[in-house]
Each structure stands twice: as structure tokens, then as C-alpha cells.
Protein backbone atom coordinates (compact mmCIF):
# COMPACT_ATOMS: atom_id res chain seq x y z
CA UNK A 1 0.00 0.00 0.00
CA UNK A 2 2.84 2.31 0.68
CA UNK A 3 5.58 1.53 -1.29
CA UNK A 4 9.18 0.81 0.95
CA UNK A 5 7.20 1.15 4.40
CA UNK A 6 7.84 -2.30 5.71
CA UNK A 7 11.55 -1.59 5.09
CA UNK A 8 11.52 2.01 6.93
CA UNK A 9 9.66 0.18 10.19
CA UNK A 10 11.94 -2.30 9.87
CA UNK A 11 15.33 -0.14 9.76
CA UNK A 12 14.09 2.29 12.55
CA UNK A 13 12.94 0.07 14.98
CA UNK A 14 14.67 -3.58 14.24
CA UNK A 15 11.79 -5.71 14.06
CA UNK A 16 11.30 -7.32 11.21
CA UNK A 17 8.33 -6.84 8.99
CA UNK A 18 6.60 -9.26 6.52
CA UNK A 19 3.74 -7.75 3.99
CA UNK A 20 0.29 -9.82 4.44
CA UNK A 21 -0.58 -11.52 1.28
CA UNK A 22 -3.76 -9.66 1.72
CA UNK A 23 -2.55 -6.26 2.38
CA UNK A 24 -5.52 -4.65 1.84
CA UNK A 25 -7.74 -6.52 4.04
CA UNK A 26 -5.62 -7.62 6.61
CA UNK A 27 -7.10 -4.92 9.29
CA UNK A 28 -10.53 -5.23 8.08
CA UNK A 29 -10.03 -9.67 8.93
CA UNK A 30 -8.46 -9.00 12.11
CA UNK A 31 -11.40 -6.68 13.28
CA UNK A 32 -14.09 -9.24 11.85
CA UNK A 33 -11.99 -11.99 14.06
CA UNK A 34 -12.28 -10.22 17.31
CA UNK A 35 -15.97 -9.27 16.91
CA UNK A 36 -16.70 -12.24 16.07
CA UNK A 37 -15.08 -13.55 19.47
CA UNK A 38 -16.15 -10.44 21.74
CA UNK A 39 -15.61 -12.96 24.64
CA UNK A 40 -12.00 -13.48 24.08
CA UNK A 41 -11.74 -9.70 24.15
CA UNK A 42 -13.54 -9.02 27.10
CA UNK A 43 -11.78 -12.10 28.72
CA UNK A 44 -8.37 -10.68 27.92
CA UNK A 45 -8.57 -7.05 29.44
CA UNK A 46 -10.28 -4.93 26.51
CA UNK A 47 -11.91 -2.49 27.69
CA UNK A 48 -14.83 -1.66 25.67
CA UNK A 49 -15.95 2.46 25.94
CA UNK A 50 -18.39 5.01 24.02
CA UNK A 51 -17.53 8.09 21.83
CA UNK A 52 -18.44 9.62 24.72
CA UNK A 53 -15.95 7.93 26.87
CA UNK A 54 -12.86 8.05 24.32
């Protein structure tokens, strides 16, 4: 999505990055996943908050 950012993360902070086959999507899948398991979230410390809140 943004051409040479993996490598730029990757010098300036030494972790190594790897770009998701599905680049494009990955966030949107990973959000699905937890919703779809709210009770692992709320199980594992995530707090959940309003607009209002934030």
C-alpha cells in the first residue's frame, strides 16, 4: 500500500516486517476476528468504551 514502508519500520525500529498476502484486508479480517469472538476480548482485558468515553 505504501511503497518501501515495511523496510523504513523495519530499519528504525529492528523488528522485522513481513507484507500480508492480503494487504488490503488484513485490518478489516483482524477486526471481523475479534468481533466475532467479543468474549476473548472481554476475557483478555479490553476495555470496551463510548464516543463519549474516548
Amino acid at each position: 500500500l505504501l511503497w518501501g514502508m515495511d523496510k523504513l519500520v523495519e530499519n528504525e525500529t529492528g523488528i522485522e516486517t513481513k507484507i500480508a498476502e492480503d494487504a488490503m484486508y488484513s485490518t478489516v479480517n483482524g477486526a471481523a476476528a475479534a468481533i466475532n469472538d467479543i468474549e476473548y476480548l472481554t476475557n483478555n482485558g479490553y476495555t470496551f468504551q463510548t464516543v463519549r468515553e474516548v
